[in-house]
PDB file of N, CA and C in Angstrom:
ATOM      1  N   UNK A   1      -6.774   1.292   0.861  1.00  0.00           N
ATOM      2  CA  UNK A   1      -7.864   1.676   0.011  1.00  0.00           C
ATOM      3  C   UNK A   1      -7.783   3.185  -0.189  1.00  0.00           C
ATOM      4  N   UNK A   2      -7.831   3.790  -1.050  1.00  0.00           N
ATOM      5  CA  UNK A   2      -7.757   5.091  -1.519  1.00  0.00           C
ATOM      6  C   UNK A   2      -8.974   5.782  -2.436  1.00  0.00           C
ATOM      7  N   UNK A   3      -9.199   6.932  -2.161  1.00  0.00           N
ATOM      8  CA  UNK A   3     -10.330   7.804  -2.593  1.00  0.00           C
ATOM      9  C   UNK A   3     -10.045   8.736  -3.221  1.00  0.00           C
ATOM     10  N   UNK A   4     -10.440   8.689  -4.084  1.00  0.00           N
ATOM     11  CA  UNK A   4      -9.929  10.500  -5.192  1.00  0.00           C
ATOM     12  C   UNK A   4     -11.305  11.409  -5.327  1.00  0.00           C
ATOM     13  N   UNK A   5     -10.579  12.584  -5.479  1.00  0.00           N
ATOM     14  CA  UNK A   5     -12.196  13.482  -5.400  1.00  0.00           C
ATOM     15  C   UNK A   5     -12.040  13.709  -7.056  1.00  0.00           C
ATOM     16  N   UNK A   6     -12.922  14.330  -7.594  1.00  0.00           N
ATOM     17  CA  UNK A   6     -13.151  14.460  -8.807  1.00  0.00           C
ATOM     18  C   UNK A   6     -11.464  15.437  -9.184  1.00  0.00           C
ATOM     19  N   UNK A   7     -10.947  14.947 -10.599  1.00  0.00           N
ATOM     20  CA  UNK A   7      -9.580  15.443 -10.819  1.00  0.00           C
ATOM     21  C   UNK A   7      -9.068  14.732 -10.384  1.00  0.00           C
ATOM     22  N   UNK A   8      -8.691  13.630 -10.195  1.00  0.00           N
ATOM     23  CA  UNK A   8      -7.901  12.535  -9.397  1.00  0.00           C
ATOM     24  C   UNK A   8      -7.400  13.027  -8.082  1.00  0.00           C
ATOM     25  N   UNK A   9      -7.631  14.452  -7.327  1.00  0.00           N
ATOM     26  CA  UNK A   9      -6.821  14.588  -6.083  1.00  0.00           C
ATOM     27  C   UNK A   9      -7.077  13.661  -5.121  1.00  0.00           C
ATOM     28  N   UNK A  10      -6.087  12.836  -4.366  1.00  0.00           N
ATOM     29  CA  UNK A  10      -6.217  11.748  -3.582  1.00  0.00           C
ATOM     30  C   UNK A  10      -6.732  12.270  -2.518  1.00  0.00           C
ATOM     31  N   UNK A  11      -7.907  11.566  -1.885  1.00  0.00           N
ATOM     32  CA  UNK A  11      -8.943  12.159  -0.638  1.00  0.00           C
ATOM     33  C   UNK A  11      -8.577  12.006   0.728  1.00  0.00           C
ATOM     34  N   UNK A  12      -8.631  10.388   0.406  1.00  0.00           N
ATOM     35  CA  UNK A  12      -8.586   9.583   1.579  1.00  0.00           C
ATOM     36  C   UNK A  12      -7.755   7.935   1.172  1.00  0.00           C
ATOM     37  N   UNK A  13      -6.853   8.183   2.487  1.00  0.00           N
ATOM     38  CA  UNK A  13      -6.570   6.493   2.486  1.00  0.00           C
ATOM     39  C   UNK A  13      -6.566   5.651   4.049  1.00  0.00           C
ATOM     40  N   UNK A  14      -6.944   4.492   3.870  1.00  0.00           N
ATOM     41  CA  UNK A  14      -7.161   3.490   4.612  1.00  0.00           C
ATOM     42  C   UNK A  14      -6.699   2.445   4.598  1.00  0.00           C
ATOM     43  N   UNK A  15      -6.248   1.847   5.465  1.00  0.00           N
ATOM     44  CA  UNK A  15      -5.150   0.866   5.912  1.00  0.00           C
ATOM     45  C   UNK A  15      -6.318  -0.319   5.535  1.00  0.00           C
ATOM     46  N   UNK A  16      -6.179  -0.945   4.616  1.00  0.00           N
ATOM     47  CA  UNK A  16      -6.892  -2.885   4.297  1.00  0.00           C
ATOM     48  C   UNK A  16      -6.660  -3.328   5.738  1.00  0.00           C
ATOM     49  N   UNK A  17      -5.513  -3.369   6.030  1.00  0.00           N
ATOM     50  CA  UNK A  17      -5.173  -4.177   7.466  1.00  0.00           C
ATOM     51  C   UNK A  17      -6.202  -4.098   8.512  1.00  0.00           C
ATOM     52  N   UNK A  18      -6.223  -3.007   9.121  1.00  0.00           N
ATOM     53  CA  UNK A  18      -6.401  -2.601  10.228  1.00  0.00           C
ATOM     54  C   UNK A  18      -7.724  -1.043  10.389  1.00  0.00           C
ATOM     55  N   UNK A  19      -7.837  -0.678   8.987  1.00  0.00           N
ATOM     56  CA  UNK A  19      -9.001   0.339   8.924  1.00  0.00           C
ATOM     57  C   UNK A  19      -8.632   1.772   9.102  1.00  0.00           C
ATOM     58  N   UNK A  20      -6.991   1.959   9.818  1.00  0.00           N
ATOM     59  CA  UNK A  20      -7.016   2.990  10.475  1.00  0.00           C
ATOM     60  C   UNK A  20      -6.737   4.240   8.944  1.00  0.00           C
ATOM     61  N   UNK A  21      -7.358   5.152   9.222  1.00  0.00           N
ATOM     62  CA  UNK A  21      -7.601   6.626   8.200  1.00  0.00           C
ATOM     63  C   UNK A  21      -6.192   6.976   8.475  1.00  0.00           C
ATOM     64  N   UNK A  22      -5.102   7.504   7.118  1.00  0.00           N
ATOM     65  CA  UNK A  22      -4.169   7.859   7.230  1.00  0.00           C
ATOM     66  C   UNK A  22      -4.723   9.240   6.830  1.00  0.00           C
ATOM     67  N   UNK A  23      -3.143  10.310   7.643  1.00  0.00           N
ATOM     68  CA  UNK A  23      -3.218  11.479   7.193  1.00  0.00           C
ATOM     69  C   UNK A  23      -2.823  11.795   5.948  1.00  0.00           C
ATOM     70  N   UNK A  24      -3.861  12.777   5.146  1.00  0.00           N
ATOM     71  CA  UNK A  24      -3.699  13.447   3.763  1.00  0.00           C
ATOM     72  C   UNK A  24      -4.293  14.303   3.627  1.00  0.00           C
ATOM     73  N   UNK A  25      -3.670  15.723   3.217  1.00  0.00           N
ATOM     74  CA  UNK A  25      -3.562  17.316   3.708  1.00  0.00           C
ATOM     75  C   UNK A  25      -2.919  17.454   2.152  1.00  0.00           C
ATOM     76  N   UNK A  26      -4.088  18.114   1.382  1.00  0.00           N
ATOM     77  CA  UNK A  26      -4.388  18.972   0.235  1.00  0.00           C
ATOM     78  C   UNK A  26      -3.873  17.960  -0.998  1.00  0.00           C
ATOM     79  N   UNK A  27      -4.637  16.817  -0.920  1.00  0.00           N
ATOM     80  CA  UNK A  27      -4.046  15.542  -1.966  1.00  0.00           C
ATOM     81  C   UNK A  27      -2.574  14.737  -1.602  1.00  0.00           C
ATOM     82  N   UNK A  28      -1.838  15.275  -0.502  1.00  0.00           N
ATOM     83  CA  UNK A  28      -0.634  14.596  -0.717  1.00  0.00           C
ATOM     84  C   UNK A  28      -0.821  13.505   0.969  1.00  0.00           C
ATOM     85  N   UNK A  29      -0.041  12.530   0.406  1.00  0.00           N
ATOM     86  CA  UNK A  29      -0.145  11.389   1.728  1.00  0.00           C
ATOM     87  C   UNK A  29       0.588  11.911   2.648  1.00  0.00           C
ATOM     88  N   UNK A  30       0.660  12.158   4.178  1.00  0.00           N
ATOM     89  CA  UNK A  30       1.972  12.700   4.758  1.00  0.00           C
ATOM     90  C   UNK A  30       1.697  11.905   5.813  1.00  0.00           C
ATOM     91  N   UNK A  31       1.677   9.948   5.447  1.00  0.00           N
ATOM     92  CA  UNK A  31       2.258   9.086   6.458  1.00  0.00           C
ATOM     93  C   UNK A  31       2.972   8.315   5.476  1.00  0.00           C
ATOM     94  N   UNK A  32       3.859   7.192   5.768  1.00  0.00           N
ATOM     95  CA  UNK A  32       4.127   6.297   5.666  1.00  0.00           C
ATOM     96  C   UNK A  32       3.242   4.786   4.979  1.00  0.00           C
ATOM     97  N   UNK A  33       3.091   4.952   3.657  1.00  0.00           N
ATOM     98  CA  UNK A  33       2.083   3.592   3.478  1.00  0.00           C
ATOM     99  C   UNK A  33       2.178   2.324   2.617  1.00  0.00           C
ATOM    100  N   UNK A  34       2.652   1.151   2.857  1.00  0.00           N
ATOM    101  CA  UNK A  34       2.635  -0.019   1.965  1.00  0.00           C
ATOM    102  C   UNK A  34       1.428  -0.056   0.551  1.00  0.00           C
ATOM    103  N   UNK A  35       1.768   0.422  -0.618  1.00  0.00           N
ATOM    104  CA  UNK A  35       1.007   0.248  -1.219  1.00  0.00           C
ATOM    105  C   UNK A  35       0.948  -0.274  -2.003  1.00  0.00           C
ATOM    106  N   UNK A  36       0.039  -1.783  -2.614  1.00  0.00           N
ATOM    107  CA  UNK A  36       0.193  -2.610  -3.267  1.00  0.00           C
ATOM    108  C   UNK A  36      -0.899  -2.441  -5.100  1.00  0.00           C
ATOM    109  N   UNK A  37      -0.132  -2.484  -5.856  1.00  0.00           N
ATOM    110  CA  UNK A  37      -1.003  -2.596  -7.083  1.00  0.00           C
ATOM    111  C   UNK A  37      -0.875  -3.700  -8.144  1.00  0.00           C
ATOM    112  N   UNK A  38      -1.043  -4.940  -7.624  1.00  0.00           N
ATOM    113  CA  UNK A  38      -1.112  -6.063  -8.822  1.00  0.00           C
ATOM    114  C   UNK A  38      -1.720  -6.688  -9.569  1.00  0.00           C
ATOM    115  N   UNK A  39      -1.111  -7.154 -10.866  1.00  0.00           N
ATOM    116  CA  UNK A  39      -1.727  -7.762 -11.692  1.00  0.00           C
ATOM    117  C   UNK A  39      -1.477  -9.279 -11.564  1.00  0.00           C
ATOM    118  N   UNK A  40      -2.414  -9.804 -11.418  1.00  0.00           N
ATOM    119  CA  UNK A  40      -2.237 -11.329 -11.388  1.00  0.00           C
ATOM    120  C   UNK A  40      -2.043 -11.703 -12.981  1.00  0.00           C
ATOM    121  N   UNK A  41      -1.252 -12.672 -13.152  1.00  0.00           N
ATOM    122  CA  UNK A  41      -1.174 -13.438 -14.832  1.00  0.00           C
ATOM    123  C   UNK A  41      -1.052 -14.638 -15.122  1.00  0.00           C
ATOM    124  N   UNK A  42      -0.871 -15.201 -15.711  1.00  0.00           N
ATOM    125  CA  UNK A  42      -1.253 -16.813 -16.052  1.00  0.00           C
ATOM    126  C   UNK A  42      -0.611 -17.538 -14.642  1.00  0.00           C
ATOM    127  N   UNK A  43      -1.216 -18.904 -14.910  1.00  0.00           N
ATOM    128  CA  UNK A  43      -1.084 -19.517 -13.658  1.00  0.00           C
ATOM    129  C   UNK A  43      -1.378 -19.228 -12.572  1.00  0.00           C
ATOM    130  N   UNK A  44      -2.208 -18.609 -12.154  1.00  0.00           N
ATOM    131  CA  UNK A  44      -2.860 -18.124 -10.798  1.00  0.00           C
ATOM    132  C   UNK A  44      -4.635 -18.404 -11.098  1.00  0.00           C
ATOM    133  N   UNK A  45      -4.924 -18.369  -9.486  1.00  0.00           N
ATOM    134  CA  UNK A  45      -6.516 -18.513 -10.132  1.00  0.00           C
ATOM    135  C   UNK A  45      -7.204 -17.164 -10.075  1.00  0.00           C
ATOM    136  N   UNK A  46      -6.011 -16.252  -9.935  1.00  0.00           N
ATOM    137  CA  UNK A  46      -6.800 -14.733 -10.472  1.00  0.00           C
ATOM    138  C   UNK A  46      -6.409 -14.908 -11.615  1.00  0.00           C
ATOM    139  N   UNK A  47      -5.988 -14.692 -12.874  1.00  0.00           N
ATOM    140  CA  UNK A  47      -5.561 -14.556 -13.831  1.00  0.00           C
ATOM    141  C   UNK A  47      -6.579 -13.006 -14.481  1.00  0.00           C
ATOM    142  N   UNK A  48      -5.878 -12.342 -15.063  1.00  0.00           N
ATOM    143  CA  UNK A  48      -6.359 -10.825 -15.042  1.00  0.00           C
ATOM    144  C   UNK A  48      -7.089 -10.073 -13.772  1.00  0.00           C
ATOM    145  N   UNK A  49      -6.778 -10.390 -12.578  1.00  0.00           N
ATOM    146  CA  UNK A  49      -7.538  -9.670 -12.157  1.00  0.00           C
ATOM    147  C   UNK A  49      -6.027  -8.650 -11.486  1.00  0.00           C
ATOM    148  N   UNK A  50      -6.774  -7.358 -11.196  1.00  0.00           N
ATOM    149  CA  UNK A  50      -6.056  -6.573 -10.652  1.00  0.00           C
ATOM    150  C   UNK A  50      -6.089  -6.235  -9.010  1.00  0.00           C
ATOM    151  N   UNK A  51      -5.876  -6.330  -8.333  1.00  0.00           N
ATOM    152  CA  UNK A  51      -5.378  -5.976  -6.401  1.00  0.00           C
ATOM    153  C   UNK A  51      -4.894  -5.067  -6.306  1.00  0.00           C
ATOM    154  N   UNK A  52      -5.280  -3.901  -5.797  1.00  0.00           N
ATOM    155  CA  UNK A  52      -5.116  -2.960  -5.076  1.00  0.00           C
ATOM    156  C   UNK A  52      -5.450  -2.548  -3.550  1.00  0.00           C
ATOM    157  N   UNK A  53      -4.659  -2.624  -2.809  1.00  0.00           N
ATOM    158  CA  UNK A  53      -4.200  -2.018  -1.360  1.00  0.00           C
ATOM    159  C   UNK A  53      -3.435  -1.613  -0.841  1.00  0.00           C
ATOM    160  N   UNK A  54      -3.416  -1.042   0.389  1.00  0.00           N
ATOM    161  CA  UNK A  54      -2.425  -0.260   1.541  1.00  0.00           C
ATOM    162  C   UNK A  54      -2.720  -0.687   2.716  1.00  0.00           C
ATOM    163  N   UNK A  55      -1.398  -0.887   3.234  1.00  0.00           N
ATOM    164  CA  UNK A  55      -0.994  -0.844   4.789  1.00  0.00           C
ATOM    165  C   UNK A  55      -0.756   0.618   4.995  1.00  0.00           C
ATOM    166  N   UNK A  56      -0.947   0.407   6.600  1.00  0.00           N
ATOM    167  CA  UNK A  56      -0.165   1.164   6.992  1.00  0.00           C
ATOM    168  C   UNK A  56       1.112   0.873   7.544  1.00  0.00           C
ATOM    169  N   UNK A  57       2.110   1.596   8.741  1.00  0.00           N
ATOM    170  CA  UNK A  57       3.085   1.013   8.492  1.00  0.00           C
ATOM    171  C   UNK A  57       3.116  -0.771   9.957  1.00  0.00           C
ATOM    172  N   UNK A  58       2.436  -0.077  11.055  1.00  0.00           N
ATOM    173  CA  UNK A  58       2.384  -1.274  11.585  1.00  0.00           C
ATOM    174  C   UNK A  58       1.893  -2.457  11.143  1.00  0.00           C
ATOM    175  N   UNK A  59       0.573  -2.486  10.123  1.00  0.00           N
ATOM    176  CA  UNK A  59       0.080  -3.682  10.131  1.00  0.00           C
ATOM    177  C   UNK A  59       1.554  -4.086   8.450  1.00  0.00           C
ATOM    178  N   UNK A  60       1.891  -3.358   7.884  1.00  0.00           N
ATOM    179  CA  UNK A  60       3.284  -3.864   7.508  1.00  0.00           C
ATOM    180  C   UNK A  60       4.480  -4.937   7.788  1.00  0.00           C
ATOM    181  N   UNK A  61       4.783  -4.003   9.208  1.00  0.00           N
ATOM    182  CA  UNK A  61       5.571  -4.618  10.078  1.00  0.00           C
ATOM    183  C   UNK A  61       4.830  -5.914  10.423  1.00  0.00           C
ATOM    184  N   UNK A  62       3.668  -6.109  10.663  1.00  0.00           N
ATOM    185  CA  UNK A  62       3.240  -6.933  11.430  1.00  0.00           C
ATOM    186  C   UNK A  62       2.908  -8.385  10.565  1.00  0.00           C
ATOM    187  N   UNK A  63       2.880  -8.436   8.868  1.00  0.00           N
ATOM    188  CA  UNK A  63       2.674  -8.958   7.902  1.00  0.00           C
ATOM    189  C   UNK A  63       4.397  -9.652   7.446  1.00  0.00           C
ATOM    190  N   UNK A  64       5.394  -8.989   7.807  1.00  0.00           N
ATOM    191  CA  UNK A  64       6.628  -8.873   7.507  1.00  0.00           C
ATOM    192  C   UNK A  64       6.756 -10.245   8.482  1.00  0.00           C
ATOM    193  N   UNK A  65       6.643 -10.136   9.938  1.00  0.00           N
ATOM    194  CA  UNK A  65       7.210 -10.665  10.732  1.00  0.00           C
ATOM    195  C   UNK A  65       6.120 -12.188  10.846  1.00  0.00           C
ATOM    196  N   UNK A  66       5.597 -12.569   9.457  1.00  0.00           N
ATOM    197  CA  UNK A  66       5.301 -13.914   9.433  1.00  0.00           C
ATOM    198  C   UNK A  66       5.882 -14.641   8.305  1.00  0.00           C
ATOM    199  N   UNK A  67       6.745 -13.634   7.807  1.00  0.00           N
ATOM    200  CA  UNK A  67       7.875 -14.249   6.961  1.00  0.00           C
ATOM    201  C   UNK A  67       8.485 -15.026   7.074  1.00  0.00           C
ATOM    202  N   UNK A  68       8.668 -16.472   6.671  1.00  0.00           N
ATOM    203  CA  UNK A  68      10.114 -17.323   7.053  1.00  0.00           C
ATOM    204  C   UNK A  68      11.448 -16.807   6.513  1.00  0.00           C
ATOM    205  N   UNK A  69      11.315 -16.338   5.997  1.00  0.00           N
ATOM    206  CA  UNK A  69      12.354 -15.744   5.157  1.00  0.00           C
ATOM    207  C   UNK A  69      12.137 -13.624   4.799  1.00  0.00           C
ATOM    208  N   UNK A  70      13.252 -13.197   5.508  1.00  0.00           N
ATOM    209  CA  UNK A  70      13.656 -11.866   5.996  1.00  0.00           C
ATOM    210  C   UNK A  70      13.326 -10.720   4.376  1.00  0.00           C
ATOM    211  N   UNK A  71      12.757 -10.098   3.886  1.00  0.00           N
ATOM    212  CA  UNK A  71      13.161  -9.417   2.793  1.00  0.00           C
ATOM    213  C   UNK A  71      14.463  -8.321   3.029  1.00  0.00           C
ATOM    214  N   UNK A  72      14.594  -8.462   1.381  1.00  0.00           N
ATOM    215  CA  UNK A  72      15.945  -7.896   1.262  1.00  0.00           C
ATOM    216  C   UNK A  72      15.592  -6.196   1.716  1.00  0.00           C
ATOM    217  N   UNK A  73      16.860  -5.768   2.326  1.00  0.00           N
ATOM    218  CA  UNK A  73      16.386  -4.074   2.524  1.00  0.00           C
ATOM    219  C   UNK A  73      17.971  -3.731   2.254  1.00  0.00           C
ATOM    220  N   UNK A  74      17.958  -2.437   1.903  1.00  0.00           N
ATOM    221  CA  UNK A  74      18.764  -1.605   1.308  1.00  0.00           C
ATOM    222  C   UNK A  74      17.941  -0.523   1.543  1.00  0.00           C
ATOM    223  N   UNK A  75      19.095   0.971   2.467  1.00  0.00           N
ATOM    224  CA  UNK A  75      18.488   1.840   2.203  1.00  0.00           C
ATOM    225  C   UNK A  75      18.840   2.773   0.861  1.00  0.00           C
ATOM    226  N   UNK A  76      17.761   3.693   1.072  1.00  0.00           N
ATOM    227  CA  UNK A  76      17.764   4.407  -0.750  1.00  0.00           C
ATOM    228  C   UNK A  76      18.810   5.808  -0.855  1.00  0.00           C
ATOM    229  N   UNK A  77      19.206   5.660  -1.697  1.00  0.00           N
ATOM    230  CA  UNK A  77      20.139   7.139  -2.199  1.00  0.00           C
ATOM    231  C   UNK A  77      19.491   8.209  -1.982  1.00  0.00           C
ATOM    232  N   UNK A  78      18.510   8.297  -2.998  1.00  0.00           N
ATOM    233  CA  UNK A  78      18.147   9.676  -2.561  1.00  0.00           C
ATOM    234  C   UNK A  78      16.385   9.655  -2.620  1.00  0.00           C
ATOM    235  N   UNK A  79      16.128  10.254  -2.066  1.00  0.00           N
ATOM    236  CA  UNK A  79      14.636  10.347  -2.113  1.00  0.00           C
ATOM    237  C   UNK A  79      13.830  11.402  -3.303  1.00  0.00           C
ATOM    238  N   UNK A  80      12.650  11.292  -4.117  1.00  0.00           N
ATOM    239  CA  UNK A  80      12.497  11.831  -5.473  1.00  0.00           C
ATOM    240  C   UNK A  80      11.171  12.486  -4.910  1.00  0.00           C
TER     241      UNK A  80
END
């Protein structure tokens, strides 16, 4: 869950999972955070609705490992 102060600078974020307050020092995030922004579309019984949340990184891990099936990972070239 995320908070902007007036000007969009990002305030505050909070782990959906688990509640815990991540660190963020002068608008920028400086943890690690799963962040989800979807649009549901036909065939679902959201249909238009939009979802927005964040993990942090344990309750991540901890969402991962009820997977039957492993996601793909590749690490990244370069970081932007």
């Amino acid at each position: 869950m995320r908070k902007y102060k007036s000007g969009r600078t990002l305030e505050t974020v909070i782990c959906n999972g688990c509640g815990k307050k991540m660190v963020v020092e002068k608008g920028i995030l400086r943890e690690g955070v799963f962040q989800v922004n979807y649009v549901w579309d036909f065939f679902s019984e959201k249909d238009g609705e939009v979802h927005y949340w964040d993990l942090c990184e344990d309750c991540y891990d901890q969402m991962l490992s009820q997977f039957r099936i492993e996601p793909d990972v590749e690490e990244a070239v370069e970081f932007i």
